[in-house]
C-alpha atoms as a PDB file:
ATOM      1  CA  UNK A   1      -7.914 -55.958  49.913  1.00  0.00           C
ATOM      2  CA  UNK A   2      -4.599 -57.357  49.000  1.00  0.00           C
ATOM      3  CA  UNK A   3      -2.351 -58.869  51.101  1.00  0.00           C
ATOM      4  CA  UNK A   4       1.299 -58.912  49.678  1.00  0.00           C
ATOM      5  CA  UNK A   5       4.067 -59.636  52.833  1.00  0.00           C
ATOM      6  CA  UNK A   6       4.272 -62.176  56.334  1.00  0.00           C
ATOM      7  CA  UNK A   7       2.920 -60.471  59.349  1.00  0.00           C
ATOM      8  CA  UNK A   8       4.721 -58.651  61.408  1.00  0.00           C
ATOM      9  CA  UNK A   9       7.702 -59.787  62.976  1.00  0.00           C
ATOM     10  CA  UNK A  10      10.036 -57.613  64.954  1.00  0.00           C
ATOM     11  CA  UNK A  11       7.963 -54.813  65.412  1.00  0.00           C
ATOM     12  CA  UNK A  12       4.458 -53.133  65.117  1.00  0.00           C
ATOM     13  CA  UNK A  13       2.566 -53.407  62.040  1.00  0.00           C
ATOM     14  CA  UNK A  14       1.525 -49.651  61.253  1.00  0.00           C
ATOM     15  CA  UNK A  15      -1.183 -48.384  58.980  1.00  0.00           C
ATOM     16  CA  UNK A  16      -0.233 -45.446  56.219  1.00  0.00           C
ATOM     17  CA  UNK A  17      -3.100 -44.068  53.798  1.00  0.00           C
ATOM     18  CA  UNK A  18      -2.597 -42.053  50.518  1.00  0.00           C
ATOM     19  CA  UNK A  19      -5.239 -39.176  49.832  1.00  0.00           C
ATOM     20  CA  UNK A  20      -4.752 -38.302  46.274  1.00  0.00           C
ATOM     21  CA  UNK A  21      -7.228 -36.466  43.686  1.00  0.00           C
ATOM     22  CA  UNK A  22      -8.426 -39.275  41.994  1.00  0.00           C
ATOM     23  CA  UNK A  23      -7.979 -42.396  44.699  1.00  0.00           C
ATOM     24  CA  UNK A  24      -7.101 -43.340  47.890  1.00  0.00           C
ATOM     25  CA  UNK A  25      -4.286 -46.023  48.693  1.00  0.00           C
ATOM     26  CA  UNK A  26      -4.234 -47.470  51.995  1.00  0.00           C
ATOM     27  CA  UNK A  27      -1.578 -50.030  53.549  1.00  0.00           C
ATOM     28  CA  UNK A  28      -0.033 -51.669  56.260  1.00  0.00           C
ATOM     29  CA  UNK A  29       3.283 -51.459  56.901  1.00  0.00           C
ATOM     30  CA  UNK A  30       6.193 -54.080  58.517  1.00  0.00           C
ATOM     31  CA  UNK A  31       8.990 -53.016  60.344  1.00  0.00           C
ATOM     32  CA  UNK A  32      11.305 -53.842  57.882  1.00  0.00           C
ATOM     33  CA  UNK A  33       9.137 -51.665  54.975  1.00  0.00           C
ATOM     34  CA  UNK A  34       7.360 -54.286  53.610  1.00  0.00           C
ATOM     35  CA  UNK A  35       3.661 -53.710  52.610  1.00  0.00           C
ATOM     36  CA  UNK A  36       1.249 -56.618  54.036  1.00  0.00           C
ATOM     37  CA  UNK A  37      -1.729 -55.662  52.738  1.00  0.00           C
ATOM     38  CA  UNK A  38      -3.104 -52.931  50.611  1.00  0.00           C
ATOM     39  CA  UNK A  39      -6.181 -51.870  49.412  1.00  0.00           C
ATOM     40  CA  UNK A  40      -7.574 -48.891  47.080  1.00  0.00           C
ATOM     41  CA  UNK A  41     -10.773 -47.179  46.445  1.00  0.00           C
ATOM     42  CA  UNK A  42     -11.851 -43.865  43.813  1.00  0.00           C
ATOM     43  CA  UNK A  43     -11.753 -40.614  46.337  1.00  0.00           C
ATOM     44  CA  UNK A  44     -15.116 -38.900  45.977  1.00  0.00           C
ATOM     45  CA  UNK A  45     -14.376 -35.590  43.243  1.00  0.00           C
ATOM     46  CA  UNK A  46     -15.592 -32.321  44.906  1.00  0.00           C
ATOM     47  CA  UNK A  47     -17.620 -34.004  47.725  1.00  0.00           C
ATOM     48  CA  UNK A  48     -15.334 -33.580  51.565  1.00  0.00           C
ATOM     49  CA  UNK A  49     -18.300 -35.490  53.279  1.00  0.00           C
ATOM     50  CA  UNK A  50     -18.096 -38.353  50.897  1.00  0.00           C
ATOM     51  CA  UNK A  51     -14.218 -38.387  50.791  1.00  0.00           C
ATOM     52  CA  UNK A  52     -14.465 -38.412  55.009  1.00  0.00           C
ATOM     53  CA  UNK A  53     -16.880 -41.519  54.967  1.00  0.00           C
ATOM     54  CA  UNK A  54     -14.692 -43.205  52.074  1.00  0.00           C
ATOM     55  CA  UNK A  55     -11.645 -42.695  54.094  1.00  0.00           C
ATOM     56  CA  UNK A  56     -12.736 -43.638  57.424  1.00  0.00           C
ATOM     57  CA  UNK A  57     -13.940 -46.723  55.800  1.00  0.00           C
ATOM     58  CA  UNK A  58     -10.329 -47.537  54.250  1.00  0.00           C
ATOM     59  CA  UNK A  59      -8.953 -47.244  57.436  1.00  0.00           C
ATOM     60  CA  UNK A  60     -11.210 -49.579  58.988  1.00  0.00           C
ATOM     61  CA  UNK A  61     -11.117 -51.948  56.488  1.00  0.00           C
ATOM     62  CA  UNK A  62      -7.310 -51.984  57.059  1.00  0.00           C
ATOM     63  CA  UNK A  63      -7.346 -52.394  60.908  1.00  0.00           C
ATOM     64  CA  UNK A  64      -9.674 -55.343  60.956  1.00  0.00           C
ATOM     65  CA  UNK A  65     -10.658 -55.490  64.572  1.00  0.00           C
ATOM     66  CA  UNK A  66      -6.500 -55.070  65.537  1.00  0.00           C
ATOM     67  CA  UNK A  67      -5.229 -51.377  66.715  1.00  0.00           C
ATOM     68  CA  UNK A  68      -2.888 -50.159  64.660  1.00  0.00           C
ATOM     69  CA  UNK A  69      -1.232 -46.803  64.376  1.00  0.00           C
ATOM     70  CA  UNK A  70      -2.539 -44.778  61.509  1.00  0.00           C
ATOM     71  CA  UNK A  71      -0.517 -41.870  58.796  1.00  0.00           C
ATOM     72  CA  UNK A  72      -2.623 -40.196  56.375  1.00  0.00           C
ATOM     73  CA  UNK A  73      -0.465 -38.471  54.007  1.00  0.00           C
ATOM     74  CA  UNK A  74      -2.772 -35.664  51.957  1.00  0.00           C
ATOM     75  CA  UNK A  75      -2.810 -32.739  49.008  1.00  0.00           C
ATOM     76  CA  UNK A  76      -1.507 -29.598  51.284  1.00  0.00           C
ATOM     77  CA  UNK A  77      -0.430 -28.611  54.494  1.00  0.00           C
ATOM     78  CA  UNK A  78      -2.028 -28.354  58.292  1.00  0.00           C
ATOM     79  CA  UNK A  79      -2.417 -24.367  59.249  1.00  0.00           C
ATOM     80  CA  UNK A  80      -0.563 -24.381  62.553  1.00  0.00           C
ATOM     81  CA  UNK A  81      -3.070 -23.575  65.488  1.00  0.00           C
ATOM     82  CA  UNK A  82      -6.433 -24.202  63.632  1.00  0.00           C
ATOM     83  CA  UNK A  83      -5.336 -27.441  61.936  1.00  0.00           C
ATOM     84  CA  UNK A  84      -6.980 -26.870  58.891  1.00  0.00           C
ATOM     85  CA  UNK A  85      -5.710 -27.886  55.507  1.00  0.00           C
ATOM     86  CA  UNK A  86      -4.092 -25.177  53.537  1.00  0.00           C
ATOM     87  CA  UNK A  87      -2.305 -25.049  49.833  1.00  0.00           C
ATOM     88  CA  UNK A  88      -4.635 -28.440  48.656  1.00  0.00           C
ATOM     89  CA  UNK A  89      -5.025 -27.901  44.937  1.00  0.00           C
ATOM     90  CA  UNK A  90      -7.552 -30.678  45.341  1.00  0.00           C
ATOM     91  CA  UNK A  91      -9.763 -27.556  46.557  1.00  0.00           C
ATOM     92  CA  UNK A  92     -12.391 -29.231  48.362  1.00  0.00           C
ATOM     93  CA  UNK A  93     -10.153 -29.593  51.154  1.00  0.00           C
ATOM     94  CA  UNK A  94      -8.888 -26.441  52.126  1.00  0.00           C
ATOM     95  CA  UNK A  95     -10.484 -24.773  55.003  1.00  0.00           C
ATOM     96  CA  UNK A  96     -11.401 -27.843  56.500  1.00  0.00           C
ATOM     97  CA  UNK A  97     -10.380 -29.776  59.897  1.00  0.00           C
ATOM     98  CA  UNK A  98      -9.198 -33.180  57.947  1.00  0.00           C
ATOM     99  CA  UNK A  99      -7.198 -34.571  60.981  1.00  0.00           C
ATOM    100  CA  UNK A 100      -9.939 -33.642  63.735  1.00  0.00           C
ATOM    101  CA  UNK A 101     -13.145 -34.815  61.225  1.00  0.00           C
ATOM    102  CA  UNK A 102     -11.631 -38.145  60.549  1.00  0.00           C
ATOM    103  CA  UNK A 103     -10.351 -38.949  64.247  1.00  0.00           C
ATOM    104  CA  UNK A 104     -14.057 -37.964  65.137  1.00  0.00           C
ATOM    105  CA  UNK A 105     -15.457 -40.811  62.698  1.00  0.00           C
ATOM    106  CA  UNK A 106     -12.474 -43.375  64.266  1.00  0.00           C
ATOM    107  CA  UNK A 107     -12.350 -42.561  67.751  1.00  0.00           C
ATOM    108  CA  UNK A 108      -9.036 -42.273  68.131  1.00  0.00           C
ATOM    109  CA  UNK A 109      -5.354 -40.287  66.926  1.00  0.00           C
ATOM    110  CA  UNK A 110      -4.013 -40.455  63.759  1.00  0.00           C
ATOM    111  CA  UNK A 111      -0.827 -38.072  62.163  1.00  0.00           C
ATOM    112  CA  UNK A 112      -1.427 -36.169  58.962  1.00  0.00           C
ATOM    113  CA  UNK A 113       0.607 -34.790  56.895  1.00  0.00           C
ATOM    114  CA  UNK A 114       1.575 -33.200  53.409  1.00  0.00           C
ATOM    115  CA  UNK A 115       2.010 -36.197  50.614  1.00  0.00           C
ATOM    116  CA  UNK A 116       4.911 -34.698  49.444  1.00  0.00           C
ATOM    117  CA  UNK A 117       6.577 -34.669  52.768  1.00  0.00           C
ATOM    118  CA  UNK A 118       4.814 -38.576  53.202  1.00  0.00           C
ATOM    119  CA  UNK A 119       6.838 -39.324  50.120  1.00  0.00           C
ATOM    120  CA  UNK A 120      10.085 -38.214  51.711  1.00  0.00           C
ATOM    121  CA  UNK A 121      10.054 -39.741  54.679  1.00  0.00           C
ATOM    122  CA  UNK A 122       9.324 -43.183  52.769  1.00  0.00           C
ATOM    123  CA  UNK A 123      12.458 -42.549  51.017  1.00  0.00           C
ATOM    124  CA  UNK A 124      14.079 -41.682  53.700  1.00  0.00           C
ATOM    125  CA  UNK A 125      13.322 -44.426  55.828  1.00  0.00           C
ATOM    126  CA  UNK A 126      13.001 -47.357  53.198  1.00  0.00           C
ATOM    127  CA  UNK A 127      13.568 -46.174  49.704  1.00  0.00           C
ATOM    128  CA  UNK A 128      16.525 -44.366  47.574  1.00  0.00           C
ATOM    129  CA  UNK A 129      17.819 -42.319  50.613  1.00  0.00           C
ATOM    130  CA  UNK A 130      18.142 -44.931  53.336  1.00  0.00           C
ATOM    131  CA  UNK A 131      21.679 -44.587  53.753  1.00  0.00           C
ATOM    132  CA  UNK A 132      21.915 -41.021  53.454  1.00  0.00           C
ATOM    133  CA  UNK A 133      21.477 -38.218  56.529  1.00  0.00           C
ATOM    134  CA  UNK A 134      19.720 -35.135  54.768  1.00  0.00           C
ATOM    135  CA  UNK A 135      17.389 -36.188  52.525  1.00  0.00           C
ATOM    136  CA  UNK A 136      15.450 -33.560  49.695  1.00  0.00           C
ATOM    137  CA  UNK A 137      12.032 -35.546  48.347  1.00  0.00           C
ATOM    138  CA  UNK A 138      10.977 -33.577  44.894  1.00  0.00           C
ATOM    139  CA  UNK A 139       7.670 -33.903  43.799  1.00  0.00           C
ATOM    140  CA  UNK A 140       7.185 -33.202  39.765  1.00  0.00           C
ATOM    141  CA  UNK A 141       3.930 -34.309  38.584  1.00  0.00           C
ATOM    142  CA  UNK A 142       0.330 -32.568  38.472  1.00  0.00           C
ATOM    143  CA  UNK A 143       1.981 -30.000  40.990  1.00  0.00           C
ATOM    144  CA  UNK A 144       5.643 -29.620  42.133  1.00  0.00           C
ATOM    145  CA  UNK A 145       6.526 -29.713  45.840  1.00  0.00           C
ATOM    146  CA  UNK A 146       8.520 -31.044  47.971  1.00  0.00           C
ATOM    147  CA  UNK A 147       9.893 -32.792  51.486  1.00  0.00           C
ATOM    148  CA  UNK A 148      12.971 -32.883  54.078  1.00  0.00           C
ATOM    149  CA  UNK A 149      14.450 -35.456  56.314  1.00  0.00           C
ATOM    150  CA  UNK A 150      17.454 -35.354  58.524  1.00  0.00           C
ATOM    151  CA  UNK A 151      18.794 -38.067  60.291  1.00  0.00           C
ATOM    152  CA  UNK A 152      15.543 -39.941  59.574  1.00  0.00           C
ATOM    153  CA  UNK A 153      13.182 -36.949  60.938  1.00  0.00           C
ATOM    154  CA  UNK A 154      10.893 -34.840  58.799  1.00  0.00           C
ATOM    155  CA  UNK A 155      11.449 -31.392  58.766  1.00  0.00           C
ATOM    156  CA  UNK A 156       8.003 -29.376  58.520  1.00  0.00           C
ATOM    157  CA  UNK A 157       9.023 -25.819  60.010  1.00  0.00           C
ATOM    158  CA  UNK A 158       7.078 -23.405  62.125  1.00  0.00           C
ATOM    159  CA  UNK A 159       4.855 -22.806  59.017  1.00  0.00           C
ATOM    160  CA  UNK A 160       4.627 -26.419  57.889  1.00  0.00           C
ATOM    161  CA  UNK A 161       5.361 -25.203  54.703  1.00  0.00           C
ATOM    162  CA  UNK A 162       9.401 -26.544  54.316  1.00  0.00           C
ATOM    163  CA  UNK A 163       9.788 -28.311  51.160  1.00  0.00           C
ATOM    164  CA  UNK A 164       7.868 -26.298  49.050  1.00  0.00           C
ATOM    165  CA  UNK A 165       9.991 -25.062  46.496  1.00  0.00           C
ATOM    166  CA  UNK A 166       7.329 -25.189  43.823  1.00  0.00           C
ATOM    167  CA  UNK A 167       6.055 -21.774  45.121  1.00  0.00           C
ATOM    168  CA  UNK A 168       8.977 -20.393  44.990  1.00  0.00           C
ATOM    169  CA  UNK A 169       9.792 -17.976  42.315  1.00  0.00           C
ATOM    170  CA  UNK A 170      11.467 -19.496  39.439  1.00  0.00           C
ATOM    171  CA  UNK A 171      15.358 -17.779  39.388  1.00  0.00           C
ATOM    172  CA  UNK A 172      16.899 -15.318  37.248  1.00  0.00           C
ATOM    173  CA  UNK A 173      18.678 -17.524  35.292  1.00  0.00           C
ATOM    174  CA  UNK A 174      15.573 -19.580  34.185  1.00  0.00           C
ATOM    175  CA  UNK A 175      13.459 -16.125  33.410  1.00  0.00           C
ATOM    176  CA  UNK A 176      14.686 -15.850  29.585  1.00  0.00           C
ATOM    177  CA  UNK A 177      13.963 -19.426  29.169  1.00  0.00           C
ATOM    178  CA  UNK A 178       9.769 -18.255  29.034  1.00  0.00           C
ATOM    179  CA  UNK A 179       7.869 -16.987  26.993  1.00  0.00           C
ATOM    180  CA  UNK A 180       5.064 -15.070  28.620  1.00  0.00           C
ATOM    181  CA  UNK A 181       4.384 -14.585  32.390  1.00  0.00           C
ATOM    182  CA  UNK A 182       2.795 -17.750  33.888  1.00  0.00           C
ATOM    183  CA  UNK A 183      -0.152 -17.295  36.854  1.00  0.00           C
ATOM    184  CA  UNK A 184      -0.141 -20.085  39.053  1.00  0.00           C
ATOM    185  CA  UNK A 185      -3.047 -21.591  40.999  1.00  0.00           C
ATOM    186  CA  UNK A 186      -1.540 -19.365  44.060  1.00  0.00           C
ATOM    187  CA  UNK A 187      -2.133 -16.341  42.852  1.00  0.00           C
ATOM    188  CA  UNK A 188       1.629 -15.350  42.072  1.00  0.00           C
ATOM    189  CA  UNK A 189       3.257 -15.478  38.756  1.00  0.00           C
ATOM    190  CA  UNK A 190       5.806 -17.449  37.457  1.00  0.00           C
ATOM    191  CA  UNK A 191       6.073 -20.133  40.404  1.00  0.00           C
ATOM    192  CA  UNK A 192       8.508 -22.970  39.595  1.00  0.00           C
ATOM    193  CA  UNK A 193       5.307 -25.342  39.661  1.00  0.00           C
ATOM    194  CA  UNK A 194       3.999 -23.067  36.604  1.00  0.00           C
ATOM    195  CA  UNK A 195       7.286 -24.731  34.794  1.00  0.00           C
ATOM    196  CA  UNK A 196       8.217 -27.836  36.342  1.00  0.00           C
ATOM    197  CA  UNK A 197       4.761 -29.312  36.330  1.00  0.00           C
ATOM    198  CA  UNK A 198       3.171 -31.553  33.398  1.00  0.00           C
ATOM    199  CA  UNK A 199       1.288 -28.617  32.506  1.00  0.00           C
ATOM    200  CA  UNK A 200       4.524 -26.231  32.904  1.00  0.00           C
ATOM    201  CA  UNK A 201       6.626 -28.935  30.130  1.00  0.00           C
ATOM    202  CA  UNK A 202       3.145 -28.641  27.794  1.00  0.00           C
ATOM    203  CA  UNK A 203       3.234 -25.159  27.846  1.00  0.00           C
ATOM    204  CA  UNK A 204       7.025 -24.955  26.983  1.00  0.00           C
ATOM    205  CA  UNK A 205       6.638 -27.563  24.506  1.00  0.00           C
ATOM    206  CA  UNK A 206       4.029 -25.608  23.108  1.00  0.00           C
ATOM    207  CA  UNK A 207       5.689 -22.403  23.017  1.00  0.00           C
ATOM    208  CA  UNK A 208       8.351 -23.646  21.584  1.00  0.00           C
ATOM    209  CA  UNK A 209       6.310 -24.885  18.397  1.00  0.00           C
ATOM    210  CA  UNK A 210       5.258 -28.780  19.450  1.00  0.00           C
ATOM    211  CA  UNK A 211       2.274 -29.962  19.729  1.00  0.00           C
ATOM    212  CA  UNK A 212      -0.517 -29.870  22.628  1.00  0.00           C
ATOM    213  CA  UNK A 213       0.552 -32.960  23.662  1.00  0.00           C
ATOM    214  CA  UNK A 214       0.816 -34.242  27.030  1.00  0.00           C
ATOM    215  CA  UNK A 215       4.170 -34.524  29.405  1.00  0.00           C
ATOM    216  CA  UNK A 216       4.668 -38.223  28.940  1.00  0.00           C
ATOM    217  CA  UNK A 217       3.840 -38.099  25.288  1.00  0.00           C
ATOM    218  CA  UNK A 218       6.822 -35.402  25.141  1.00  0.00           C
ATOM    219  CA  UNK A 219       9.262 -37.432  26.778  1.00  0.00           C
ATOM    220  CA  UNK A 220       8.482 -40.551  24.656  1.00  0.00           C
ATOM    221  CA  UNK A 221       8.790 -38.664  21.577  1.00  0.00           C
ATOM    222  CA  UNK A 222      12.369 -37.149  22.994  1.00  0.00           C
ATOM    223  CA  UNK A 223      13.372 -41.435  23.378  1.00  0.00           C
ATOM    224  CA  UNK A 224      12.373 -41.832  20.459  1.00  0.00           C
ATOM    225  CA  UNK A 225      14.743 -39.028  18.872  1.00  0.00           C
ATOM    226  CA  UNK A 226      12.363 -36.278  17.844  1.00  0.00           C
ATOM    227  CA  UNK A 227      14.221 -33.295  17.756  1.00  0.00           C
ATOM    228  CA  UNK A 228      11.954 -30.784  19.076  1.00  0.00           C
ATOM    229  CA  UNK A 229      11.447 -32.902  21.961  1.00  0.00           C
ATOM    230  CA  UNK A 230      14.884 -33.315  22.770  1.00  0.00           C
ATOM    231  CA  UNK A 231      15.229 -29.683  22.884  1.00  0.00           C
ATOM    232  CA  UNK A 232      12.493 -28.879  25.085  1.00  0.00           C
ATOM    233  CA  UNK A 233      13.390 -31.889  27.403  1.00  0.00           C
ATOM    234  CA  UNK A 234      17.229 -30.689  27.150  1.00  0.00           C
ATOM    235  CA  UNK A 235      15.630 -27.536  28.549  1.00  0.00           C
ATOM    236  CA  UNK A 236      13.177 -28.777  31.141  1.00  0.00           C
ATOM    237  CA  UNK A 237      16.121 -30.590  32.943  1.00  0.00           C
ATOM    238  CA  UNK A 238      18.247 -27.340  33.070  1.00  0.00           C
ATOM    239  CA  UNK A 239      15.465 -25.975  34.353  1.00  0.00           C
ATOM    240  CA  UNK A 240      15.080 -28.104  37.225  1.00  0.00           C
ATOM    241  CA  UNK A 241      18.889 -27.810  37.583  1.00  0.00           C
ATOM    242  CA  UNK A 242      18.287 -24.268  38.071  1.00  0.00           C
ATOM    243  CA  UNK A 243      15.789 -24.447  40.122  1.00  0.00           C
ATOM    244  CA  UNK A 244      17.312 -27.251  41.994  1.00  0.00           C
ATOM    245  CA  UNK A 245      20.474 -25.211  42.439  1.00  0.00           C
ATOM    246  CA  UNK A 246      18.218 -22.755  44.853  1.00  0.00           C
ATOM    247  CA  UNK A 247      17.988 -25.473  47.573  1.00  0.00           C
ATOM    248  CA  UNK A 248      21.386 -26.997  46.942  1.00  0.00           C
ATOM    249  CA  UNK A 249      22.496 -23.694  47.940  1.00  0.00           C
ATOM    250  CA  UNK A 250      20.425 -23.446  51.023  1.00  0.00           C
ATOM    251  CA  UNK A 251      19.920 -26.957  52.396  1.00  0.00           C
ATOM    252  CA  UNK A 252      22.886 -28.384  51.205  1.00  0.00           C
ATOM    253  CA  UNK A 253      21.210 -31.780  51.027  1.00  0.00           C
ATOM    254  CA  UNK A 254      23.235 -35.547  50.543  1.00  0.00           C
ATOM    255  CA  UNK A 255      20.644 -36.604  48.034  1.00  0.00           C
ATOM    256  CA  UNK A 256      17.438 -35.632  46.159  1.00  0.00           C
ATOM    257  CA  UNK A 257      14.961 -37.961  44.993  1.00  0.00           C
ATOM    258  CA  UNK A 258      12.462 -37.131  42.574  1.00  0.00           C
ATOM    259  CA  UNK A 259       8.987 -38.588  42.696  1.00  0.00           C
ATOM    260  CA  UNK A 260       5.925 -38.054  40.638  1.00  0.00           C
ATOM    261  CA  UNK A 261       4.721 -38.556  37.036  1.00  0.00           C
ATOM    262  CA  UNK A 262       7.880 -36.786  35.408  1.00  0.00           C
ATOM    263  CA  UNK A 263      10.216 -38.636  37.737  1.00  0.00           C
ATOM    264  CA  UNK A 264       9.927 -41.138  34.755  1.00  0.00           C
ATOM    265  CA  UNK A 265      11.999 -38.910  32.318  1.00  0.00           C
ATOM    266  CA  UNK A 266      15.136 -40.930  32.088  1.00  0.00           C
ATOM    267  CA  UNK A 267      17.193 -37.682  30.650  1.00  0.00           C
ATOM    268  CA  UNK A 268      16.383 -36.055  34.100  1.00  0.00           C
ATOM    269  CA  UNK A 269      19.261 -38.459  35.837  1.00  0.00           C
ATOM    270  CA  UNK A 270      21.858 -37.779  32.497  1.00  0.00           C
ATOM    271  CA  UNK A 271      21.253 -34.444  32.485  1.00  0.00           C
ATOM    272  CA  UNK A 272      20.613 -32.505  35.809  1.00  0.00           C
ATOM    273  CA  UNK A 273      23.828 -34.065  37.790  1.00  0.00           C
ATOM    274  CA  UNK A 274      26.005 -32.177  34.913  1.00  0.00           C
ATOM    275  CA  UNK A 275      24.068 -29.144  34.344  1.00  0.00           C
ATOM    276  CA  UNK A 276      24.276 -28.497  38.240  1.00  0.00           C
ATOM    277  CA  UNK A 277      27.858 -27.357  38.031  1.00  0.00           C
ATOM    278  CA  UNK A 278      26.342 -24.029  36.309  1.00  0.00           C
ATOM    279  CA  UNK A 279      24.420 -23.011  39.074  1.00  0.00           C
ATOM    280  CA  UNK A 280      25.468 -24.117  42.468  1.00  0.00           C
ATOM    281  CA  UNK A 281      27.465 -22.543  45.211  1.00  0.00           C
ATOM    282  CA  UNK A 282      31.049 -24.798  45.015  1.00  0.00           C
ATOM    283  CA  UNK A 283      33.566 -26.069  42.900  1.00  0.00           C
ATOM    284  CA  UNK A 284      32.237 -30.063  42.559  1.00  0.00           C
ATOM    285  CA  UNK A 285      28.565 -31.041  43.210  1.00  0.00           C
ATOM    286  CA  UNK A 286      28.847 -34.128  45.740  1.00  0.00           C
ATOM    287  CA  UNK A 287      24.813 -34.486  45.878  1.00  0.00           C
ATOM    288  CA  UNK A 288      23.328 -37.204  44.414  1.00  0.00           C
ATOM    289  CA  UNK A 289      20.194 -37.286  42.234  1.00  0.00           C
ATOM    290  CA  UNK A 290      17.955 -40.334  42.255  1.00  0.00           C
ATOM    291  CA  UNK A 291      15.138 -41.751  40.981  1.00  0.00           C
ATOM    292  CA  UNK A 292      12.234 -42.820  43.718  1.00  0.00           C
ATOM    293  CA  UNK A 293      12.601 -47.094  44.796  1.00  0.00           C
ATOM    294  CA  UNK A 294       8.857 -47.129  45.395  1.00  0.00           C
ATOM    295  CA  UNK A 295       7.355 -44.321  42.690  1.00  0.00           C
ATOM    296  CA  UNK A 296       3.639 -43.932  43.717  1.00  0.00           C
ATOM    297  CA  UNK A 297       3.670 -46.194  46.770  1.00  0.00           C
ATOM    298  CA  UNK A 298       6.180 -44.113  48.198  1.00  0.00           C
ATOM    299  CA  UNK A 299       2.779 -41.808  49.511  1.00  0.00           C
ATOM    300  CA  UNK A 300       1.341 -44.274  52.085  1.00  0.00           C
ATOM    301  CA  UNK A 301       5.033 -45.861  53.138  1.00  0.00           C
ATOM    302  CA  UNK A 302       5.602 -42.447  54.216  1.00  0.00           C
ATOM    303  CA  UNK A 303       2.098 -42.027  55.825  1.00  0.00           C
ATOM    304  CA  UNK A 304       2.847 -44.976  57.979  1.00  0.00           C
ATOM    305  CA  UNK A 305       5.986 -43.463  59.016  1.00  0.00           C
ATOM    306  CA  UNK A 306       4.701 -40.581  60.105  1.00  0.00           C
ATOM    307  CA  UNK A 307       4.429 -42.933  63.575  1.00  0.00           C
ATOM    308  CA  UNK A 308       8.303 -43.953  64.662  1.00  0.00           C
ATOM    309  CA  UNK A 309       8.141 -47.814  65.280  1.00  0.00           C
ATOM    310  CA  UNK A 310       8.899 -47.145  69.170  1.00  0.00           C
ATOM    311  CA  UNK A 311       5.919 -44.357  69.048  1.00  0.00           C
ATOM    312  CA  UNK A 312       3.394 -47.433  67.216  1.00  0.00           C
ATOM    313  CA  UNK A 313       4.262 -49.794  70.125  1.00  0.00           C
ATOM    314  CA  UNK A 314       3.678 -47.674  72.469  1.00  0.00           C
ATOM    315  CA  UNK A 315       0.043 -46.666  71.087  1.00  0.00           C
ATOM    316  CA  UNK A 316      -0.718 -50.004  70.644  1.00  0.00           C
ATOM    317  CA  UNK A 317       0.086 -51.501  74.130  1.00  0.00           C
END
């Protein structure tokens, strides 16, 4: 473990934890946002018993004899009235109690929720849209998906599914942009994930005569002025301006940050703010587009949010 920060004055120190496919991230949190101590470990591939046990020992690792509020922000969703995970594309969870198993091997409540909506709130609250009411949290990495907070309060719905554009169909406009129908891991074709994720820009790139490179390699080679991939990074970002434009239209939102592995592509804040204009609902586009403050750690900031500060005092007393 790592301890980065200086207690906990002002408040209750509150515990957040990062499920992803390939490790676990666990912290705790200050009341002002500052990480005190952190502390990683692989997440067991394929094996929910192992990544229970590895978990629940993260956790305890973290609390170190003290009681401290805990968030676990996970791939998917909860399934309102069984409370099983849903939507995972790290499969081994789906079907499966998460939130009950773990507070089973604790003993006591914890909050779960859907990373992307983890990531969101840690914006929200701490990050890129602290000073900003209605906040849209983008996801573009190894999936696309998404989270929304107004006036500092994730929004999940009665299907805890808001936020999840990527399984949305991709619009109109964007259709003659692809080549060949693309199946998502859903089930349904032509998903915005299917284009916005790093496989989506391979693909593209690949249709369009590049290499089978991968997404970052893609968006170094557009820095670095190759022409094909400037064009096919010219055309992801009008893509996501398309896309984008869906839930401009809808949520009308103050600011969208964008998270994940392709969050990285510098064009994406040059481009998308001016290709907006094409596609959305009014004469001058007042939302802003941002990059993340926190990147990755935004997942377990967010977790530990999932508990208000007055909520973690009161658990605690």
């Amino acid at each position: 473990m790592k301890t980065v920060g200086n207690g906990n004055a002002g408040g209750p120190l509150r515990i957040g934890v990062d499920v992803g496919g390939s490790k676990m991230e666990g912290i705790v949190l200050t009341p002002a946002g500052d990480v005190a101590e952190v502390t990683r470990r692989p997440t067991p591939p394929d094996s929910y018993a192992e990544v229970l046990e590895a978990l629940a020992g993260l956790i305890a690792n973290l609390q170190q004899g003290r009681r401290l509020t805990v968030g676990i922000g996970t791939p998917g969703a909860l399934t309102p009235g069984r409370e099983t995970i849903k939507n995972s594309n790290s499969t081994c969870f789906n079907g499966k109690p998460l939130k009950r198993d773990i507070e089973q091997k604790l003993g006591y409540s914890v909050k779960l929720e859907n990373d992307a909506n983890c990531f969101a709130l840690s914006e929200a609250h701490y990050g890129a849209g602290k000073d900003y009411r209605s906040v849209f949290g983008v996801i573009i990495g190894t999936g696309t998906g998404g989270g929304i907070v107004i006036d500092g309060k994730l929004h999940t719905g009665p299907n805890r599914i808001a936020g999840e554009w990527g399984h949305n169909c991709v619009p109109a406009s964007l259709r003659p942009s692809l080549g060949a129908d693309r199946t998502c891991y859903c089930g349904r074709l032509n998903c915005i994930e299917t284009v916005l994720c790093g496989a989506g820009l391979k693909r593209s790139f690949v249709e369009a005569g590049g290499a089978a490179v991968e997404a970052a390699e893609i968006a170094r080679l557009a820095r670095a002025g190759d022409r094909q991939a400037l064009v096919c990074i010219d055309n992801y970002c009008r893509q996501i301006a398309q896309c984008l434009a869906t839930i401009i239209n809808v949520l009308d939102p103050e600011i969208v940050v964008f998270g994940g592995g392709l969050s990285n592509i510098e064009q994406i804040y040059q481009l998308v703010p001016r290709m907006l204009g094409d596609h959305v609902f009014t004469d001058e586009v007042r939302t802003r587009i941002s990059p993340p403050r926190f990147g990755d750690a935004s997942g377990a900031r967010g977790a530990a949010c999932l508990w208000s500060l007055t909520e973690a005092t009161e658990a605690t007393a």
